[in-house]
PDB file of N, CA and C in Angstrom:
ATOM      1  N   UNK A   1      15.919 -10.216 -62.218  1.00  0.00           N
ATOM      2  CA  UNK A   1      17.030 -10.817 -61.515  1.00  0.00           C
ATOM      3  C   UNK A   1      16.560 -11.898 -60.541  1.00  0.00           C
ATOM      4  N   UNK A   2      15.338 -11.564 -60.124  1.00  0.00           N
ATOM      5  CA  UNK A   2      14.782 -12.550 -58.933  1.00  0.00           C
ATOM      6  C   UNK A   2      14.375 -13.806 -59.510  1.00  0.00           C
ATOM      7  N   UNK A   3      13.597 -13.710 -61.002  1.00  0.00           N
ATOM      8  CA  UNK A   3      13.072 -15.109 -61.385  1.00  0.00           C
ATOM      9  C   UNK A   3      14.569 -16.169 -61.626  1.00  0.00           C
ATOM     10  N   UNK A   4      15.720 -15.159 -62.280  1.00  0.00           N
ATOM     11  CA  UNK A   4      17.340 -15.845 -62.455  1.00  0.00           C
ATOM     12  C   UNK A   4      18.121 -16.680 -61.775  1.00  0.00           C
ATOM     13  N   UNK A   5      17.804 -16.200 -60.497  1.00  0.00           N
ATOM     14  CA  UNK A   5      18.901 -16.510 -59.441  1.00  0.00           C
ATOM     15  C   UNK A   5      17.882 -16.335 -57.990  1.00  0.00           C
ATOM     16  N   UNK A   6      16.260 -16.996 -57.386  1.00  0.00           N
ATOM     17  CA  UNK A   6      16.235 -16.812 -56.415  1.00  0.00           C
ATOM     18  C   UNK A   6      16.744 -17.016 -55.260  1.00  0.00           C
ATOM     19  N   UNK A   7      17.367 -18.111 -55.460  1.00  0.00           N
ATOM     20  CA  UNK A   7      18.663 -18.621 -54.524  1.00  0.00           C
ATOM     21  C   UNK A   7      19.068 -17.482 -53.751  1.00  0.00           C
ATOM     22  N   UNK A   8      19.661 -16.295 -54.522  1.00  0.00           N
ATOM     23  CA  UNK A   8      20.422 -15.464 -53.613  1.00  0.00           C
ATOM     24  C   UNK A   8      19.754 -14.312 -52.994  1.00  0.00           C
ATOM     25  N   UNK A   9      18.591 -14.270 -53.566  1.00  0.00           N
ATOM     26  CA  UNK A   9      17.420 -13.547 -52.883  1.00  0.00           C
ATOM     27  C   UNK A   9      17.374 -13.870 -51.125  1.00  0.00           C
ATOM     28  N   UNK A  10      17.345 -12.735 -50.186  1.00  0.00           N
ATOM     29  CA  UNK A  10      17.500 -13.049 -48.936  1.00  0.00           C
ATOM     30  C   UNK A  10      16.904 -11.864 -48.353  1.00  0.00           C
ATOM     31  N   UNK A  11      15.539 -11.839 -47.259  1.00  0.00           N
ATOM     32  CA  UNK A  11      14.762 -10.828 -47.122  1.00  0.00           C
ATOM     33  C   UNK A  11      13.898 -11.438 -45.651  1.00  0.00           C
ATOM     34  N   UNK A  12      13.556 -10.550 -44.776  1.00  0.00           N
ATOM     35  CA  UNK A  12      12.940 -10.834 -43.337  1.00  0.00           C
ATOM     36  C   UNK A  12      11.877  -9.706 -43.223  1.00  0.00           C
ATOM     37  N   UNK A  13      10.824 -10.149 -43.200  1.00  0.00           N
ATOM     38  CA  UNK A  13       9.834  -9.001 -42.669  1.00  0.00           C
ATOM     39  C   UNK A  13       8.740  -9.304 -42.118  1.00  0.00           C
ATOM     40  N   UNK A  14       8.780  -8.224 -41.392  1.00  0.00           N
ATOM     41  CA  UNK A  14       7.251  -8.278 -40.228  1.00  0.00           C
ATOM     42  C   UNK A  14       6.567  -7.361 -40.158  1.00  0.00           C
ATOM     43  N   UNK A  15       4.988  -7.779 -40.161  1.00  0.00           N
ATOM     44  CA  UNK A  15       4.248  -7.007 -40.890  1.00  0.00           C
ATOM     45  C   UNK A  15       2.898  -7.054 -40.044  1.00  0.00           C
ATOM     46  N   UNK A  16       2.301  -6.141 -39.551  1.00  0.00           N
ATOM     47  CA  UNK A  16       1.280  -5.977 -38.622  1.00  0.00           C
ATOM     48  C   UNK A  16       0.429  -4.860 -38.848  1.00  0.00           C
ATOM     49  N   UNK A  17      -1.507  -5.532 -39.234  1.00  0.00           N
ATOM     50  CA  UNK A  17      -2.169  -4.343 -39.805  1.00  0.00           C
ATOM     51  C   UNK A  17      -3.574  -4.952 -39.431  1.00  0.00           C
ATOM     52  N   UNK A  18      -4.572  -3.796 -38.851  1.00  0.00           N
ATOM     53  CA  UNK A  18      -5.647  -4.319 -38.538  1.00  0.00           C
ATOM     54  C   UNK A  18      -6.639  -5.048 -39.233  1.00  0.00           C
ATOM     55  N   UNK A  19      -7.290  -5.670 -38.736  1.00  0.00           N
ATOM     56  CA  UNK A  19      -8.553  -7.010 -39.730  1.00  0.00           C
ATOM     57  C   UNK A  19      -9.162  -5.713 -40.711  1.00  0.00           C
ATOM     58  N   UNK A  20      -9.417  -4.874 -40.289  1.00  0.00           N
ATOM     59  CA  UNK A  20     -10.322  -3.984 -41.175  1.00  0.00           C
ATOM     60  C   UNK A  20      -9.554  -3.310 -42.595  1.00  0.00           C
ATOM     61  N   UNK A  21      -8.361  -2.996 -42.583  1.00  0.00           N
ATOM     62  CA  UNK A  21      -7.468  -3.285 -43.706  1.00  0.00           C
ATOM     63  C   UNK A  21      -7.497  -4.514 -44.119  1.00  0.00           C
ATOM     64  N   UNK A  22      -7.885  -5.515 -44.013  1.00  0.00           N
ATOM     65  CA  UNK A  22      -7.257  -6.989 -44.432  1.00  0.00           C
ATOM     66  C   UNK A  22      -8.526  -7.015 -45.529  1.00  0.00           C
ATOM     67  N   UNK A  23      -9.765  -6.891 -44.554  1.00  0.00           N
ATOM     68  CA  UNK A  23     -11.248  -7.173 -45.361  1.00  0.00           C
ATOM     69  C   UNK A  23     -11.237  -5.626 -46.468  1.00  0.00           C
ATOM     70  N   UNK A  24     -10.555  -4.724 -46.254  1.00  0.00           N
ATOM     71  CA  UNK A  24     -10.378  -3.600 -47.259  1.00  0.00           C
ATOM     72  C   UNK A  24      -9.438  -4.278 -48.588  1.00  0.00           C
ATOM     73  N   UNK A  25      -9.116  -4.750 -48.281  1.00  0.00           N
ATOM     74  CA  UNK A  25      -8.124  -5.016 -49.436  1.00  0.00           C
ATOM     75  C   UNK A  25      -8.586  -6.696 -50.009  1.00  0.00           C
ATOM     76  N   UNK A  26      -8.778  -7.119 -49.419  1.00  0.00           N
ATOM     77  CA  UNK A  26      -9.495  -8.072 -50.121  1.00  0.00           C
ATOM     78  C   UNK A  26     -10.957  -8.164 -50.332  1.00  0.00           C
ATOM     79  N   UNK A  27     -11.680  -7.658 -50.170  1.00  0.00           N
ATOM     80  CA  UNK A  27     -12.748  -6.640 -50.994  1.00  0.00           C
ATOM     81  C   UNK A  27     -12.834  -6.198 -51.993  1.00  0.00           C
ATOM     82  N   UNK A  28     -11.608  -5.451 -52.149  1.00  0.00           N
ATOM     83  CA  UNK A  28     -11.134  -4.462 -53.281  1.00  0.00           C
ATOM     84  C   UNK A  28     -10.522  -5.872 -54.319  1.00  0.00           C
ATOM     85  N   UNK A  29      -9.820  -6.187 -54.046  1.00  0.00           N
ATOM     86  CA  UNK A  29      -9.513  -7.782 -54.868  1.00  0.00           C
ATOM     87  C   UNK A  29     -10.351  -8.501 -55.136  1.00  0.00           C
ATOM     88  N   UNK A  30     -12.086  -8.584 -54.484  1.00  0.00           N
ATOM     89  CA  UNK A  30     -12.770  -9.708 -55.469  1.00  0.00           C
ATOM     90  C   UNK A  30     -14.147  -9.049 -55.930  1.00  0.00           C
ATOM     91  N   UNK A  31     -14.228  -7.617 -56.089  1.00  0.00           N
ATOM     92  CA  UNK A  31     -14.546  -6.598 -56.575  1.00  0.00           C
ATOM     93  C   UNK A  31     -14.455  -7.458 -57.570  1.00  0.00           C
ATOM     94  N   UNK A  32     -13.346  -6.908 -58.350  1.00  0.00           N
ATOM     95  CA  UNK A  32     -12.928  -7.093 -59.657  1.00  0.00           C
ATOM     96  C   UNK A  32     -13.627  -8.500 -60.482  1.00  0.00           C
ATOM     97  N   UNK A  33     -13.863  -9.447 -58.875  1.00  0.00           N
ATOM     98  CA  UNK A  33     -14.087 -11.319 -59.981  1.00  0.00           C
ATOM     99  C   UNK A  33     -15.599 -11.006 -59.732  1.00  0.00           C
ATOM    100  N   UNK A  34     -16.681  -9.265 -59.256  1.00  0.00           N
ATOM    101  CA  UNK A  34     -17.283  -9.549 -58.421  1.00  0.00           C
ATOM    102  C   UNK A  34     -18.068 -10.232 -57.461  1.00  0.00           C
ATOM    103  N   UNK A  35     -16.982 -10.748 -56.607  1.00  0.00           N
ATOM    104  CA  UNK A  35     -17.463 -10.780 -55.490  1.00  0.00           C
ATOM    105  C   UNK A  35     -17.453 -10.328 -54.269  1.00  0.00           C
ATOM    106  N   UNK A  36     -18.550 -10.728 -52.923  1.00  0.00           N
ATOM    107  CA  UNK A  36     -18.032 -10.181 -51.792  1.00  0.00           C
ATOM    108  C   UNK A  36     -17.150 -11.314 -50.882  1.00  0.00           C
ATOM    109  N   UNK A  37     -16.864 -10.187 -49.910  1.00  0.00           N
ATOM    110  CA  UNK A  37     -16.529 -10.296 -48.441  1.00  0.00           C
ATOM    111  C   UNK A  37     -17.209 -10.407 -47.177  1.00  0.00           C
ATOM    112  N   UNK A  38     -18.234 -11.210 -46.691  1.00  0.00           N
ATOM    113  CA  UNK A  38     -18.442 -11.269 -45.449  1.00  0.00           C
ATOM    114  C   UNK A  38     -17.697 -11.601 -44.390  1.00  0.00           C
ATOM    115  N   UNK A  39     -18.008 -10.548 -43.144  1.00  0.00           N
ATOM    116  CA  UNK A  39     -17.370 -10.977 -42.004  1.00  0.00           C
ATOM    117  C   UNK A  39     -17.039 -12.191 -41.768  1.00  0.00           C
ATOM    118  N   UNK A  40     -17.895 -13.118 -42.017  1.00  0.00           N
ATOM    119  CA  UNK A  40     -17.477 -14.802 -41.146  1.00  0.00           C
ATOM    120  C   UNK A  40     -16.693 -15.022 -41.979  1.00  0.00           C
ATOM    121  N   UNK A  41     -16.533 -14.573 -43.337  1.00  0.00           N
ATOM    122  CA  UNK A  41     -15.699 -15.123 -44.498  1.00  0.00           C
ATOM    123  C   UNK A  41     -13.986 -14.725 -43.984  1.00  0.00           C
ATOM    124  N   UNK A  42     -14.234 -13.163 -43.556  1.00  0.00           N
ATOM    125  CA  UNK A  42     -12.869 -13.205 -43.140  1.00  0.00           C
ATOM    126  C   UNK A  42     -12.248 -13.504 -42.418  1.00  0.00           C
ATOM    127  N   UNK A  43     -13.154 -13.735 -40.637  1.00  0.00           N
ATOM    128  CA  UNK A  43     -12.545 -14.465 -39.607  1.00  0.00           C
ATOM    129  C   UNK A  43     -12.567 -15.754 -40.073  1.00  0.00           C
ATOM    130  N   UNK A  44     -12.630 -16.577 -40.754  1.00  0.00           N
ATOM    131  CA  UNK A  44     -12.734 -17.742 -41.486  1.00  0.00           C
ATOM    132  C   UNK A  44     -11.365 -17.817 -42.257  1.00  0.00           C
ATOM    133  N   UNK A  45     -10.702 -16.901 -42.600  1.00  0.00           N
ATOM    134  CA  UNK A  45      -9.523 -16.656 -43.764  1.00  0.00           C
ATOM    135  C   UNK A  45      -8.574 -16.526 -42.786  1.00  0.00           C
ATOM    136  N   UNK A  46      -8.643 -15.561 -41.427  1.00  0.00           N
ATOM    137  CA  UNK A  46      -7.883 -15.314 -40.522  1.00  0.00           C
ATOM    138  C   UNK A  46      -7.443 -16.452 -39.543  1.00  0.00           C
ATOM    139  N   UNK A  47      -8.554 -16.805 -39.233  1.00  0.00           N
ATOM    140  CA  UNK A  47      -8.640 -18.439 -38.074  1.00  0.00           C
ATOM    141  C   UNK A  47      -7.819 -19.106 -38.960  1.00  0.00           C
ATOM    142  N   UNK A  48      -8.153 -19.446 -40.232  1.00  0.00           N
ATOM    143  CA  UNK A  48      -7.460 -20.335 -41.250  1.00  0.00           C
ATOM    144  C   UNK A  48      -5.646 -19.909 -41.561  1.00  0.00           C
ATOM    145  N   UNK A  49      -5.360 -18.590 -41.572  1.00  0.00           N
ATOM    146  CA  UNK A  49      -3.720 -18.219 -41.265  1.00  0.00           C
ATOM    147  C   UNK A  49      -3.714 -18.629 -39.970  1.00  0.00           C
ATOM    148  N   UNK A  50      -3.959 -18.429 -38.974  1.00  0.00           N
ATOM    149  CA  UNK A  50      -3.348 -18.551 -37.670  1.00  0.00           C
ATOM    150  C   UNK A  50      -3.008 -19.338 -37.315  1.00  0.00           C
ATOM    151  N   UNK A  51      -4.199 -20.613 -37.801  1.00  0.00           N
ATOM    152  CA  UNK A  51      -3.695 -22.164 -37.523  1.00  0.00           C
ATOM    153  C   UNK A  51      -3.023 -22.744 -38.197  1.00  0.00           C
ATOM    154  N   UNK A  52      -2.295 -22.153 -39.881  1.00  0.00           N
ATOM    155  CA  UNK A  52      -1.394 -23.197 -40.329  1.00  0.00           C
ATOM    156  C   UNK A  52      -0.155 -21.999 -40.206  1.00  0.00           C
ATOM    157  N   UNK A  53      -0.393 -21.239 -38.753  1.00  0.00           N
ATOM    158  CA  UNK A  53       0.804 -20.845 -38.367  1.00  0.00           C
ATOM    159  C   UNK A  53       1.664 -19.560 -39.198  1.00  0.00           C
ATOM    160  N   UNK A  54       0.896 -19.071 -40.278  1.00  0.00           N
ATOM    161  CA  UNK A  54       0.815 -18.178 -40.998  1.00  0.00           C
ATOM    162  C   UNK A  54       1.330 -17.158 -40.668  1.00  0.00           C
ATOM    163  N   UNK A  55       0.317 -16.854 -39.632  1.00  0.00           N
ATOM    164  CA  UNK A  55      -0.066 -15.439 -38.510  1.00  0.00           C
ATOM    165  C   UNK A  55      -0.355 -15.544 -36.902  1.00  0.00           C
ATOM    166  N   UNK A  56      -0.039 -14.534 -36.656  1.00  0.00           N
ATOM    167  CA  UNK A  56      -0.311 -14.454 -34.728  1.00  0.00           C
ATOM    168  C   UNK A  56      -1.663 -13.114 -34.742  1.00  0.00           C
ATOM    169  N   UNK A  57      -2.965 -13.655 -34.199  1.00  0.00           N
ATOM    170  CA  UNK A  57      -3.660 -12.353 -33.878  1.00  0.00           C
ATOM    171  C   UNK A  57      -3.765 -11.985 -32.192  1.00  0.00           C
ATOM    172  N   UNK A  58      -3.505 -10.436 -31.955  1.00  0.00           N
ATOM    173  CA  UNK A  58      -3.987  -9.897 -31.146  1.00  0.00           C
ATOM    174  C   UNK A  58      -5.052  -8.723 -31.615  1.00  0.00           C
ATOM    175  N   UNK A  59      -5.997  -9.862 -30.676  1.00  0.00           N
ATOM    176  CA  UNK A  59      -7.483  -9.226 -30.725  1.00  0.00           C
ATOM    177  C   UNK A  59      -7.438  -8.575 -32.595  1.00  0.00           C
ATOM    178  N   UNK A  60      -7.747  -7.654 -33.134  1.00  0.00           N
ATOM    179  CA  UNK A  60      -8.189  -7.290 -34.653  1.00  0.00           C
ATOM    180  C   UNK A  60      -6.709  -6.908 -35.041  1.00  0.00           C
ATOM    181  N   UNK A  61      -5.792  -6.697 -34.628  1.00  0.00           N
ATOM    182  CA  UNK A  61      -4.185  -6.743 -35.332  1.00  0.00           C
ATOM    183  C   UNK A  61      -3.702  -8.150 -35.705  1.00  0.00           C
ATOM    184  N   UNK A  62      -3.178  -8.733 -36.896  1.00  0.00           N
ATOM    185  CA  UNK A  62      -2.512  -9.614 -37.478  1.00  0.00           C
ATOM    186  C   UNK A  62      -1.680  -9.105 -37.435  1.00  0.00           C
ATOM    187  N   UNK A  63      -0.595  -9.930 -37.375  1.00  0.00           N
ATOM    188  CA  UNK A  63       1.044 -10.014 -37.003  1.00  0.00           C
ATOM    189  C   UNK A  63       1.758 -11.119 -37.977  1.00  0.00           C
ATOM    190  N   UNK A  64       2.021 -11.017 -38.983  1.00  0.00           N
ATOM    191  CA  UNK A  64       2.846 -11.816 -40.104  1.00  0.00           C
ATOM    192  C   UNK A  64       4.462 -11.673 -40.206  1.00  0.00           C
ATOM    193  N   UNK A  65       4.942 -12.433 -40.174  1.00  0.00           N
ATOM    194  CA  UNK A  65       6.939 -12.439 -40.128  1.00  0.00           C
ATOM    195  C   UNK A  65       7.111 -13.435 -40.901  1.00  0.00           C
ATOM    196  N   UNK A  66       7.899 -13.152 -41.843  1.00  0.00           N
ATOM    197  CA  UNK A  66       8.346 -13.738 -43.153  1.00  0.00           C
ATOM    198  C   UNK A  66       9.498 -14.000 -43.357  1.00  0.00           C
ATOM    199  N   UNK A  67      10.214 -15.075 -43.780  1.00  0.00           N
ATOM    200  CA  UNK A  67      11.962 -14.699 -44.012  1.00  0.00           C
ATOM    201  C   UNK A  67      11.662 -15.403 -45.607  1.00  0.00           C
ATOM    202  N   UNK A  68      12.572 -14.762 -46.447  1.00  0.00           N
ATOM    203  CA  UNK A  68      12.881 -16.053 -47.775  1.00  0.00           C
ATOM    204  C   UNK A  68      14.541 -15.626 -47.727  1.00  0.00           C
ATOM    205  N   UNK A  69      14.885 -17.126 -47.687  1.00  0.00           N
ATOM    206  CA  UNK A  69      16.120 -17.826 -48.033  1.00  0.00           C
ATOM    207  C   UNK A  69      16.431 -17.985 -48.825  1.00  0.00           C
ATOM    208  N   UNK A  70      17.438 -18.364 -49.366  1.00  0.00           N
ATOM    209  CA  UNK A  70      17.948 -19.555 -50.445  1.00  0.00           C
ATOM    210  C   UNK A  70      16.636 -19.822 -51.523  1.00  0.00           C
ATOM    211  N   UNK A  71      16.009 -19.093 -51.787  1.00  0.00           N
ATOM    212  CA  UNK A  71      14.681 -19.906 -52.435  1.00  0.00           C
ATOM    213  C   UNK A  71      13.701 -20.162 -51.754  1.00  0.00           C
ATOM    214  N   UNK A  72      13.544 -20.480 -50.274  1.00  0.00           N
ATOM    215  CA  UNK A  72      12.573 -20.716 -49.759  1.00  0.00           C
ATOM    216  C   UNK A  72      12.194 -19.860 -48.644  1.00  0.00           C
ATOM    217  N   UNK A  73      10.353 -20.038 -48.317  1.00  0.00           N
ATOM    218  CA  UNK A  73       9.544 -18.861 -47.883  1.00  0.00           C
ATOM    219  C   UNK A  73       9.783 -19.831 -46.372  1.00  0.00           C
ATOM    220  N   UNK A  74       9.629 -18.929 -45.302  1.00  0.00           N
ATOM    221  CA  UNK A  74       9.489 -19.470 -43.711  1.00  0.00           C
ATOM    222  C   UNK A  74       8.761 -18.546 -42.795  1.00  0.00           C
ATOM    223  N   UNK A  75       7.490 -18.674 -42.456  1.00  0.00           N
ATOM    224  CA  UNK A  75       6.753 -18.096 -42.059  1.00  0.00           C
ATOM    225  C   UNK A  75       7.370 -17.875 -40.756  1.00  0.00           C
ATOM    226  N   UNK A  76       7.549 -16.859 -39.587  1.00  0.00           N
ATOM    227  CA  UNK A  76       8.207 -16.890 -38.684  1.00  0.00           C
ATOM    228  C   UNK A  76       7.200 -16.383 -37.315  1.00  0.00           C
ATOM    229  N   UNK A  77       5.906 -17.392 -37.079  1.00  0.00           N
ATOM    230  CA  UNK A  77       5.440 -16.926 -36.109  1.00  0.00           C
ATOM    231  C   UNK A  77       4.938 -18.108 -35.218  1.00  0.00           C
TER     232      UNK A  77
END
């Protein structure tokens, strides 16, 4: 129904989880192509959300808020 009509798709969420889940799960994701995850790699991935406004960090918690509209994604932080 969603690929049909995203237009009417309409959804808000906020979402907050420590760096050490973040590097857990994307770990586990390049496993698979194997590769790794180094630390600088991820404050590197993190610095890199924060500044195109992505995300808000306090201290090792990321803070992500999302809305999709009409079709389109709006990062809300």
């Amino acid at each position: 129904m969603v690929k049909i009509a995203p237009s009417l798709v309409e959804y808000q969420a906020n979402i907050e989880y420590d760096k050490q889940i973040m590097k857990t799960l994307m770990s586990n994701y390049l496993q698979r192509g194997s590769k790794t995850l180094s630390d600088q790699e991820l404050e590197q991935m993190l610095n890199g959300m924060q500044q195109a406004m992505q995300a808000k960090r306090d201290g090792d918690v990321l803070k992500i808020g999302i809305e999709y509209k009409y079709g389109e994604k709006k990062f809300l932080n």
